[in-house]
N, C-alpha and C. Protein backbone atom coordinates (compact mmCIF):
# COMPACT_ATOMS: atom_id res chain seq x y z
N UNK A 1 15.78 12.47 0.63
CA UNK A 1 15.19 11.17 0.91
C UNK A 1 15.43 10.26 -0.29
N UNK A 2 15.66 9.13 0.24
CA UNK A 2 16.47 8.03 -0.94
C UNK A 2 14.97 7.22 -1.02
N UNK A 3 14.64 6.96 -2.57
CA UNK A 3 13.64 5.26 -2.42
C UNK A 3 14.44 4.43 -2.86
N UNK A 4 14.11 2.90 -2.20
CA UNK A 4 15.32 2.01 -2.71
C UNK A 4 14.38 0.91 -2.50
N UNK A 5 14.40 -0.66 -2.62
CA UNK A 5 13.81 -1.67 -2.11
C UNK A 5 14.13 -1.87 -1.26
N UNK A 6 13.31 -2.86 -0.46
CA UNK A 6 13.10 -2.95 1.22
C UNK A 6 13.89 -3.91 1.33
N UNK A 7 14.94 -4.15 2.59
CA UNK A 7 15.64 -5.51 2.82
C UNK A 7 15.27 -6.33 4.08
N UNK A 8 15.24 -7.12 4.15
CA UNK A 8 15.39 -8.06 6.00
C UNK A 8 15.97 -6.87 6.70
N UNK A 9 17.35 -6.28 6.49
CA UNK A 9 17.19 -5.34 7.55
C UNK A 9 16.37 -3.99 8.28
N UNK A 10 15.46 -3.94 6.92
CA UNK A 10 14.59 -2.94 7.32
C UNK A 10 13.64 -3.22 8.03
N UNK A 11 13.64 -4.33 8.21
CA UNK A 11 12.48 -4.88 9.23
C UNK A 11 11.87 -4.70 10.60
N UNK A 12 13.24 -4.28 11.37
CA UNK A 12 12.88 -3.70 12.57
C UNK A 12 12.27 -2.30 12.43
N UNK A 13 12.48 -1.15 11.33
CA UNK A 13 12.16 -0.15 11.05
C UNK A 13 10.12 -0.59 10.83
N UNK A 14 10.58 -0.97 9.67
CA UNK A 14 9.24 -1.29 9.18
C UNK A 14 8.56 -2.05 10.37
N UNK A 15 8.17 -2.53 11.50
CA UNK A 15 7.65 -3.15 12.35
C UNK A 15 7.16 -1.58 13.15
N UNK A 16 8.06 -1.06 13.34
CA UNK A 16 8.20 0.01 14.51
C UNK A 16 6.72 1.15 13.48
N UNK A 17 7.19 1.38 12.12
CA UNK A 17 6.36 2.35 11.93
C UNK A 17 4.83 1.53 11.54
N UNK A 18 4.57 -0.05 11.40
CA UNK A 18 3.61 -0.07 11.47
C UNK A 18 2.90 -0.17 12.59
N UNK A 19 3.63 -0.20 13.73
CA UNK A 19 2.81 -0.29 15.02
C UNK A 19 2.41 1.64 15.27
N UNK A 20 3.67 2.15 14.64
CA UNK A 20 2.87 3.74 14.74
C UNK A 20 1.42 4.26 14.09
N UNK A 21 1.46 3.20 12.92
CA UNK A 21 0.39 3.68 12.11
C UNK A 21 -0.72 3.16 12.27
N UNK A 22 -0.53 1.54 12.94
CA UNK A 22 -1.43 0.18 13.59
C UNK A 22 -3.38 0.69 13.25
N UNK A 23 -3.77 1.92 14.18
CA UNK A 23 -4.93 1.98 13.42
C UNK A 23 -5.44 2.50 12.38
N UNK A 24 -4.46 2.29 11.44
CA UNK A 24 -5.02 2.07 10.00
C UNK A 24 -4.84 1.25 9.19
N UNK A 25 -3.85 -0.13 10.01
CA UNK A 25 -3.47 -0.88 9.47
C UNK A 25 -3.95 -2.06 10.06
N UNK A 26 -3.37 -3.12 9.47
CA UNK A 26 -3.56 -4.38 10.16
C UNK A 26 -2.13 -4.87 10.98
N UNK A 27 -2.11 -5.57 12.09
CA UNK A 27 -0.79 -5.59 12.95
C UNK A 27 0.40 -6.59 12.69
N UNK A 28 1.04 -6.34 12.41
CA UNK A 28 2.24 -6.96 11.55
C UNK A 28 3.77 -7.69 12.70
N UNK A 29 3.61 -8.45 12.16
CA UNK A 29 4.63 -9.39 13.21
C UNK A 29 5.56 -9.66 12.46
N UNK A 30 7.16 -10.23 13.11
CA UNK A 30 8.14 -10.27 12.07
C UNK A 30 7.90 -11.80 11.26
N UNK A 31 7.97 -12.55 11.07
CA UNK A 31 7.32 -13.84 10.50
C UNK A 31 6.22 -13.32 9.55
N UNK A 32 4.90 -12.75 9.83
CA UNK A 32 4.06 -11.72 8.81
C UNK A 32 4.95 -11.23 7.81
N UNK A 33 5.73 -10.08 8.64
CA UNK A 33 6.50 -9.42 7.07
C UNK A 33 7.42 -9.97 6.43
N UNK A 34 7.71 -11.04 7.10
CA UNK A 34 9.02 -11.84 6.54
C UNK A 34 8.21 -12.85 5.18
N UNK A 35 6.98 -13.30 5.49
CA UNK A 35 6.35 -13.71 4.38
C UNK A 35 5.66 -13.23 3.48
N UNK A 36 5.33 -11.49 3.99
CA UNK A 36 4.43 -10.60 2.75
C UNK A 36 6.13 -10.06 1.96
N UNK A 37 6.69 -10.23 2.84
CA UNK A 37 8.04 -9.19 1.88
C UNK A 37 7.89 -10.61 0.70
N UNK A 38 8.33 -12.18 1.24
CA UNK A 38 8.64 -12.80 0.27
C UNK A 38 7.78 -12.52 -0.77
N UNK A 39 6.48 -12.91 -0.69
CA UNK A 39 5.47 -12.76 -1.58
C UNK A 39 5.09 -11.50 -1.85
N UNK A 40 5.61 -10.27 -2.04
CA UNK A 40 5.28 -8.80 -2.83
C UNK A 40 5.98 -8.68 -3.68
N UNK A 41 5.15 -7.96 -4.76
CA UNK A 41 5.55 -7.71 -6.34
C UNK A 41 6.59 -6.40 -6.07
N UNK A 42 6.42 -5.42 -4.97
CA UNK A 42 7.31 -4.50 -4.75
C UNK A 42 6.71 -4.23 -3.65
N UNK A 43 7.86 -3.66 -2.81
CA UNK A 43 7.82 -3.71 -1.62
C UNK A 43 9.28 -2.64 -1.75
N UNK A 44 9.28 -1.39 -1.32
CA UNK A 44 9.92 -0.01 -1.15
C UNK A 44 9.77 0.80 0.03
N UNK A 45 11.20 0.92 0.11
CA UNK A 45 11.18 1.77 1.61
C UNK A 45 11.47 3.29 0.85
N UNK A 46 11.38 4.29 1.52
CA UNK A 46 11.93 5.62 1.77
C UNK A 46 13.37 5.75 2.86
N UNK A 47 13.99 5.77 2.55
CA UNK A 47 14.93 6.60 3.63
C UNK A 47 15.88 7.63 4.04
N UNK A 48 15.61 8.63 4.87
CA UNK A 48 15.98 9.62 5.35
C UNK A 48 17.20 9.71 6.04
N UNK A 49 17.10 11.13 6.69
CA UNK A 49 18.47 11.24 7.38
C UNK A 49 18.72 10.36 8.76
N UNK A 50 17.34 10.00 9.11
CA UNK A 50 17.43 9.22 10.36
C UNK A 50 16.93 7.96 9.82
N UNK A 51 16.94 7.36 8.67
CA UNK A 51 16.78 5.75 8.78
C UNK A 51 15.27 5.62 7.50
N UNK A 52 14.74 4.61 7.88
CA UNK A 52 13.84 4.84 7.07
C UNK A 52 12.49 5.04 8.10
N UNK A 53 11.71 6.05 6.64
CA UNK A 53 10.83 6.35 7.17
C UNK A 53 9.39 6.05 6.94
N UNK A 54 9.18 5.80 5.39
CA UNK A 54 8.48 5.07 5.19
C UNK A 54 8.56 3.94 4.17
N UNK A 55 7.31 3.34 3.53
CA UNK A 55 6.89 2.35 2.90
C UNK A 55 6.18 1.73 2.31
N UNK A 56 5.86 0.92 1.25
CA UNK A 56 5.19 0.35 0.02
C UNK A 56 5.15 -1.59 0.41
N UNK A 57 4.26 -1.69 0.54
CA UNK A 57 3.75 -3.16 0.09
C UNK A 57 2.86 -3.33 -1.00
N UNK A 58 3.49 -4.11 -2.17
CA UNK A 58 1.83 -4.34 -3.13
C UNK A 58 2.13 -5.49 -3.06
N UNK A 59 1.23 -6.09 -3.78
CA UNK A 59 1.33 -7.31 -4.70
C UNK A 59 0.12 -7.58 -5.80
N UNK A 60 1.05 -8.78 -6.33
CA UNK A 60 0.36 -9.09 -7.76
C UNK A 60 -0.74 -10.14 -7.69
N UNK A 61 -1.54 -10.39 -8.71
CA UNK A 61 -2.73 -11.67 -8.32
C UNK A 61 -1.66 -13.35 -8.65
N UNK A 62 -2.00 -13.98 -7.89
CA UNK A 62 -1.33 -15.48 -7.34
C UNK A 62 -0.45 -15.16 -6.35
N UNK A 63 -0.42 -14.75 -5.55
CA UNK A 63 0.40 -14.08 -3.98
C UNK A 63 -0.07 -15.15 -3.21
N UNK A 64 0.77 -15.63 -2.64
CA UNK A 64 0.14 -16.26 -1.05
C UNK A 64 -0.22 -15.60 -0.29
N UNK A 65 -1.16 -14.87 -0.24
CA UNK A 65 -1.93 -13.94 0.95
C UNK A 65 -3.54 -13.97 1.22
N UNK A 66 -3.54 -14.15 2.63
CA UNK A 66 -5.02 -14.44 3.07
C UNK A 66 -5.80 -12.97 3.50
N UNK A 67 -5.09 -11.78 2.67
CA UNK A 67 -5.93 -10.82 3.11
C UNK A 67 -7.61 -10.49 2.37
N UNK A 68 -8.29 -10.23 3.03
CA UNK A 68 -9.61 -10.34 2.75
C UNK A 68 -9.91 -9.36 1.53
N UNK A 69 -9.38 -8.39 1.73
CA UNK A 69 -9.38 -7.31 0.64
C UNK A 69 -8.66 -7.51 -0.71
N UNK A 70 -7.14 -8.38 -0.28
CA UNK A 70 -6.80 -8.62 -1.59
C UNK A 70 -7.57 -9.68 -2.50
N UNK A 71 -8.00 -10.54 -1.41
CA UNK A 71 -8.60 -11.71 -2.00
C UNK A 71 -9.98 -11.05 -2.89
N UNK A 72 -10.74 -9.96 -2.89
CA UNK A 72 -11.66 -9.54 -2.87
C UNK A 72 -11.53 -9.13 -4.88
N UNK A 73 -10.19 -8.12 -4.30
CA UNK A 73 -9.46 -7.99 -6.16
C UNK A 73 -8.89 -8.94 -6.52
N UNK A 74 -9.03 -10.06 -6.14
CA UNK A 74 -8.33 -11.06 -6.87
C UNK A 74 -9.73 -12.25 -7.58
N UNK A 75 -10.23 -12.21 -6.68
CA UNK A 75 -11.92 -12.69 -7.21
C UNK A 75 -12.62 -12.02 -8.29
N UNK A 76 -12.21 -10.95 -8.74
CA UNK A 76 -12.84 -10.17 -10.09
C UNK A 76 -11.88 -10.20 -10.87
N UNK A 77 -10.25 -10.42 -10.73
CA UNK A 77 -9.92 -10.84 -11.93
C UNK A 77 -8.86 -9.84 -11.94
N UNK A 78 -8.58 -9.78 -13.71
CA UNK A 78 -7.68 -8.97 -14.12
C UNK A 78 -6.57 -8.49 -13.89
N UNK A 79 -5.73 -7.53 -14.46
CA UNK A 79 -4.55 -7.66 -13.94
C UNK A 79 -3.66 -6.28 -12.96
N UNK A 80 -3.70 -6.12 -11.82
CA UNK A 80 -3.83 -5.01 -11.08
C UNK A 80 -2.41 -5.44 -9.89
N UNK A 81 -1.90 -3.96 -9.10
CA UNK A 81 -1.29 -4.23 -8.02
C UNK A 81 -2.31 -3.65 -7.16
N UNK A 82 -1.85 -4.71 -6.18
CA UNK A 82 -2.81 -4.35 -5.13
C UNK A 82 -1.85 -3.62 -3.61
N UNK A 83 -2.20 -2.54 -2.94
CA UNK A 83 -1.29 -1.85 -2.21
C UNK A 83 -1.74 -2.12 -1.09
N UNK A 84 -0.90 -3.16 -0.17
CA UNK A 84 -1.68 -3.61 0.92
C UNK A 84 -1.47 -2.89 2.02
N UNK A 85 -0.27 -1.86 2.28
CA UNK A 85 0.14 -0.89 2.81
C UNK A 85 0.93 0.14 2.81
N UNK A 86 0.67 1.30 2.97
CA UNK A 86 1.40 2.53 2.68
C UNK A 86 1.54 3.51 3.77
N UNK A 87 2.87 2.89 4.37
CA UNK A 87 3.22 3.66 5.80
C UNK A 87 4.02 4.84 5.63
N UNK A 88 3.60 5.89 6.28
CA UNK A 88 5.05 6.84 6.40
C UNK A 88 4.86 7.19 8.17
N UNK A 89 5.68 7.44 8.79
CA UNK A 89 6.07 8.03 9.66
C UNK A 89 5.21 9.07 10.23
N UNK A 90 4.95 9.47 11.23
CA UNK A 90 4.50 10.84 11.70
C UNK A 90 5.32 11.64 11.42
N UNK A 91 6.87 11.35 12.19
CA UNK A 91 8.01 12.65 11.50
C UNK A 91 8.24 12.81 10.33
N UNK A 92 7.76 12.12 9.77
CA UNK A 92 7.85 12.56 7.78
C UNK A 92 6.63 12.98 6.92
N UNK A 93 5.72 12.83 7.84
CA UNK A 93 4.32 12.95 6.99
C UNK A 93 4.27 14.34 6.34
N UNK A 94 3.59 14.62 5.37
CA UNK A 94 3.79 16.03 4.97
C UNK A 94 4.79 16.15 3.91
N UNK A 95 5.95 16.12 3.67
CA UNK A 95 6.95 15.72 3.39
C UNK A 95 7.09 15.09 1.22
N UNK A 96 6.21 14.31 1.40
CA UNK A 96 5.83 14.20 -0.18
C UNK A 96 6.43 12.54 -0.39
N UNK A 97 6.78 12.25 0.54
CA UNK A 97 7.24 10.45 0.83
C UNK A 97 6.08 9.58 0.13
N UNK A 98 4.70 9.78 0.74
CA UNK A 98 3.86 8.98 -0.18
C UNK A 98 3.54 8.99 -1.37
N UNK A 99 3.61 10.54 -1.49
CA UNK A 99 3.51 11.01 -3.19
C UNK A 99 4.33 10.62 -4.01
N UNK A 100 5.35 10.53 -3.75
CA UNK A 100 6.66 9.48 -4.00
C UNK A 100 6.74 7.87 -4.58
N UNK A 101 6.01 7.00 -3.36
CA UNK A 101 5.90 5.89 -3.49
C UNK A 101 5.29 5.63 -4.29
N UNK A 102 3.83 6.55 -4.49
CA UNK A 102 2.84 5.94 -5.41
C UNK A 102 3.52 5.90 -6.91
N UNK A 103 4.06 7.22 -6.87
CA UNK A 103 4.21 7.93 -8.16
C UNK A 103 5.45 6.30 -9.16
N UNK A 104 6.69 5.88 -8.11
CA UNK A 104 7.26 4.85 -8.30
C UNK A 104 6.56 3.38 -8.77
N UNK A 105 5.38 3.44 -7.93
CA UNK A 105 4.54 1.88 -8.01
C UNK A 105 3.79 2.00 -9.50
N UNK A 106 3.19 3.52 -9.66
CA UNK A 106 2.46 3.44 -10.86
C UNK A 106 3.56 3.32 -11.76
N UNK A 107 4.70 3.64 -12.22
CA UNK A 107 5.57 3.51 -13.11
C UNK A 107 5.92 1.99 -13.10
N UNK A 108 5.98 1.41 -12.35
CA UNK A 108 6.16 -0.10 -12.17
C UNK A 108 4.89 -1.14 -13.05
N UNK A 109 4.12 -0.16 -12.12
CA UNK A 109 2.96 -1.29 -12.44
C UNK A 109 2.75 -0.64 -14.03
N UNK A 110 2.54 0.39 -14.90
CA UNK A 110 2.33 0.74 -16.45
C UNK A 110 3.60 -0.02 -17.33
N UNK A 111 4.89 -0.15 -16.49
CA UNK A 111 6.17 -0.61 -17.06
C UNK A 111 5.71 -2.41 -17.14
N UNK A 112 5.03 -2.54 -16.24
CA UNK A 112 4.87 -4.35 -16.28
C UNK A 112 3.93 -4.85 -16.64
N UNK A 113 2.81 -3.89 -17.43
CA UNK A 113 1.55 -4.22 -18.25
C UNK A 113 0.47 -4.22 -17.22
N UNK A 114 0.46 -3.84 -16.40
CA UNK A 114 -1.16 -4.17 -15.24
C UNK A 114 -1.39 -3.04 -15.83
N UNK A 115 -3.37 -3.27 -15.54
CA UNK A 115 -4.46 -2.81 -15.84
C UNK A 115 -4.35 -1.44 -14.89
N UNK A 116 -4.41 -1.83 -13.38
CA UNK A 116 -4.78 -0.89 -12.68
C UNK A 116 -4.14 -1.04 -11.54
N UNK A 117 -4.11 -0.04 -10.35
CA UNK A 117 -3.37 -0.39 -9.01
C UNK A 117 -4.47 -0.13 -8.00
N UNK A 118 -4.51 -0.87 -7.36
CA UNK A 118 -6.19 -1.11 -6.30
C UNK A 118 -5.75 -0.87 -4.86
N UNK A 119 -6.48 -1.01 -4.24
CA UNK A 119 -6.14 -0.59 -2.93
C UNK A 119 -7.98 -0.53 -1.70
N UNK A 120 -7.43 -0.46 -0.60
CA UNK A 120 -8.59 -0.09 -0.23
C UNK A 120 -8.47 0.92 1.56
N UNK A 121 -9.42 1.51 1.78
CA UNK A 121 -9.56 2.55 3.01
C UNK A 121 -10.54 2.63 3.75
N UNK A 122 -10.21 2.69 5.27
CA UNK A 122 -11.09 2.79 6.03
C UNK A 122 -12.27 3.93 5.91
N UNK A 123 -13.67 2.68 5.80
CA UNK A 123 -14.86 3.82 5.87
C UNK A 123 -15.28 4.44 7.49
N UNK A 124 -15.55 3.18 8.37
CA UNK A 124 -15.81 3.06 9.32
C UNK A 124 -14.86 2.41 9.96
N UNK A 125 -14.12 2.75 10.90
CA UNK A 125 -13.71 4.56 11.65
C UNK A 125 -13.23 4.93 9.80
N UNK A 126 -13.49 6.14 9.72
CA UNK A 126 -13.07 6.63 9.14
C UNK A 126 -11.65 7.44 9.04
N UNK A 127 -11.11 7.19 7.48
CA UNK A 127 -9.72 7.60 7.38
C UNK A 127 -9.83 8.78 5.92
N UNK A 128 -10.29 9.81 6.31
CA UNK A 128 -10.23 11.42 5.21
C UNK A 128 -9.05 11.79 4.84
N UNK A 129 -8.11 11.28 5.44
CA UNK A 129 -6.49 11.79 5.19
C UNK A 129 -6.74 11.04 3.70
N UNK A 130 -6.55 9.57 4.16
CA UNK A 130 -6.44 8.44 3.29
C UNK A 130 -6.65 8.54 2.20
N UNK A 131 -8.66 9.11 2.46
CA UNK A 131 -9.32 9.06 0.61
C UNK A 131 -8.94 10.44 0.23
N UNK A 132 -8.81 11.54 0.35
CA UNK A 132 -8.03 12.65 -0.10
C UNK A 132 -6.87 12.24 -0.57
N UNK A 133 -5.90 11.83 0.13
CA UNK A 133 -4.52 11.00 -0.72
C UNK A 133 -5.01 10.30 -2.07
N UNK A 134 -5.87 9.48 -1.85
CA UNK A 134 -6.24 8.63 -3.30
C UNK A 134 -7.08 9.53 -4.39
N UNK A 135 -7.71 10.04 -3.40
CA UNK A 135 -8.57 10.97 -5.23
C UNK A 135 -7.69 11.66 -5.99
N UNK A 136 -6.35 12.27 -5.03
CA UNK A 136 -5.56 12.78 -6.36
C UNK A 136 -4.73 11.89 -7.06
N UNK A 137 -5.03 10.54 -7.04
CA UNK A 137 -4.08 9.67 -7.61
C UNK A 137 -5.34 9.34 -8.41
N UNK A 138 -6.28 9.52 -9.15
CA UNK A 138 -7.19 9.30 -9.11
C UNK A 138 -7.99 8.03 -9.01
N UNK A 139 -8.06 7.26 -7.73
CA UNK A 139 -8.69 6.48 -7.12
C UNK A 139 -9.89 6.66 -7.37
N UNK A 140 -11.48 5.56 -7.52
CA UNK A 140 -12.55 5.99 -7.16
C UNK A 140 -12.54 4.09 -7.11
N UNK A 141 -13.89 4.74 -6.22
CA UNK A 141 -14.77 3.47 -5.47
C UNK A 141 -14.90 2.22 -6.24
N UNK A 142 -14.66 1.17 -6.22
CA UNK A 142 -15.37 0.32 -7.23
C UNK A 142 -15.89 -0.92 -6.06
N UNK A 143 -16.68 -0.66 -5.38
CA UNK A 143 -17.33 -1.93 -4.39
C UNK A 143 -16.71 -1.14 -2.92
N UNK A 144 -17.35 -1.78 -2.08
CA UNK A 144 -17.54 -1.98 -0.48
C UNK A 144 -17.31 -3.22 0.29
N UNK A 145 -16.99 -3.53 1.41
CA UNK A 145 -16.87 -4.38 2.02
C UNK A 145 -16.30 -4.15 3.70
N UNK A 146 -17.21 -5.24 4.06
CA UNK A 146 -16.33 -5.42 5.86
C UNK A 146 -15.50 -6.44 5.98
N UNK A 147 -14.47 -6.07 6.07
CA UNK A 147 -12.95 -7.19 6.90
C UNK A 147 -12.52 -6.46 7.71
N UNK A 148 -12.27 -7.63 8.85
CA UNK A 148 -11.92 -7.25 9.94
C UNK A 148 -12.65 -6.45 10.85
N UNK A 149 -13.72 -6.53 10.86
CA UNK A 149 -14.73 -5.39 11.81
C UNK A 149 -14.46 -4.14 11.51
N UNK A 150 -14.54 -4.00 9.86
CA UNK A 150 -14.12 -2.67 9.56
C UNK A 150 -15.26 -2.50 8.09
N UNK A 151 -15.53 -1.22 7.66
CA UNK A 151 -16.08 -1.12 6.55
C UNK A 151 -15.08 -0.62 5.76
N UNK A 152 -14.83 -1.01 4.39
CA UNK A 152 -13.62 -0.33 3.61
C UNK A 152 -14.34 0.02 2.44
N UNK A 153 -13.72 1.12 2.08
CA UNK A 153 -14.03 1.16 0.26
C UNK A 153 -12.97 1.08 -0.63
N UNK A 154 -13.33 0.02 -1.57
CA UNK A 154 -12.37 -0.52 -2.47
C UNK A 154 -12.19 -0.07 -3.68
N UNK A 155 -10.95 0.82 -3.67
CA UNK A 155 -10.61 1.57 -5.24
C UNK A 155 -9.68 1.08 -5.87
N UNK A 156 -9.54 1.55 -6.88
CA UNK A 156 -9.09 1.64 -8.42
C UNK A 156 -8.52 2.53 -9.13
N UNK A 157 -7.56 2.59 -9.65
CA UNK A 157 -7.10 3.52 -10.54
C UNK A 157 -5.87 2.87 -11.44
N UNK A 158 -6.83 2.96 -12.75
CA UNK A 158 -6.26 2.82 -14.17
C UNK A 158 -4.99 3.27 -14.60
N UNK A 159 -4.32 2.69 -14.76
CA UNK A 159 -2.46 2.92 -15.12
C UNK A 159 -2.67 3.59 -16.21
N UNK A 160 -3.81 3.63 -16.88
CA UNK A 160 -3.59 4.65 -18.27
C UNK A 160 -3.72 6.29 -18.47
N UNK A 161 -4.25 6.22 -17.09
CA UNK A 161 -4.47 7.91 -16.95
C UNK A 161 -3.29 8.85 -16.22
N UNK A 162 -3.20 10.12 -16.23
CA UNK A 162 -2.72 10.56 -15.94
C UNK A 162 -2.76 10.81 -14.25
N UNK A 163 -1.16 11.05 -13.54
CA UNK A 163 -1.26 11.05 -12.05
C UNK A 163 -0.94 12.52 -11.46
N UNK A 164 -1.15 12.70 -10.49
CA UNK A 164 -0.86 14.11 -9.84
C UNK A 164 0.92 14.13 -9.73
């Protein structure tokens, strides 16, 4: 499996696996990703023997983005990526693709001076895959919130520590 940055042509890919992943995500249209791609600090695909499989959206604080959550780390400040989505595939899951991405973003984000890389996960419906993925990155809680008729918990994890 190759990581590389994401292009316009990956777009039909990337559409397809976020409608696979849709309830854990928010629903993404091509015009949507055509303006989060412009505006992300990194934005990384995975790709396999059949195409790509998964994927990385962050971004940095001054983004044109009306997401509620980013806006949320961007209201406290400081200097952080924020990971607005992290898709992989059903046929790849397992696989070590996300372990991957992160492992790339944190080297990015310690290489470009941010504080921390933030993120956030469904409380209600709940997503256990999700916060298991993040505690070994070591994620923890820093605040709560509802967007989107959803409860999320909003973590954190410090570029200075060590990663799985």
């Amino acid at each position: 499996m190759h990581l590389r940055g994401a292009t316009h042509e990956d777009f039909p890919a990337l559409l397809a696996l976020n409608a696979e992943q849709v309830h854990f995500l928010s629903p993404l249209d091509a015009p949507r990703l055509a303006h989060l791609h412009a505006q992300a600090a990194w934005h990384q695909v995975i790709e396999g023997d059949t195409g790509v499989c998964a994927f990385l959206l962050a971004f940095t604080p001054g983004a044109d983005y009306d997401s509620p959550n980013y806006r949320w780390f961007e209201a406290r400040g400081g200097r952080f990526v924020y990971v607005d989505r992290v898709v992989v595939g059903a046929s790849a899951q397992g696989q070590g693709g996300g372990r991957r991405l992160y492992a790339a973003l944190f080297a990015f984000a310690r290489e470009a001076g941010f504080e921390a890389v933030v993120c956030e996960y469904d409380l209600d419906p709940p997503n256990p895959v999700s916060a298991a993925f993040h505690a070994r990155f070591g994620f923890v809680e820093v605040g709560r919130q509802i967007a989107n008729g959803k409860q999320v918990s909003m973590q954190a994890a410090r570029i200075d520590e060590d990663r799985v």
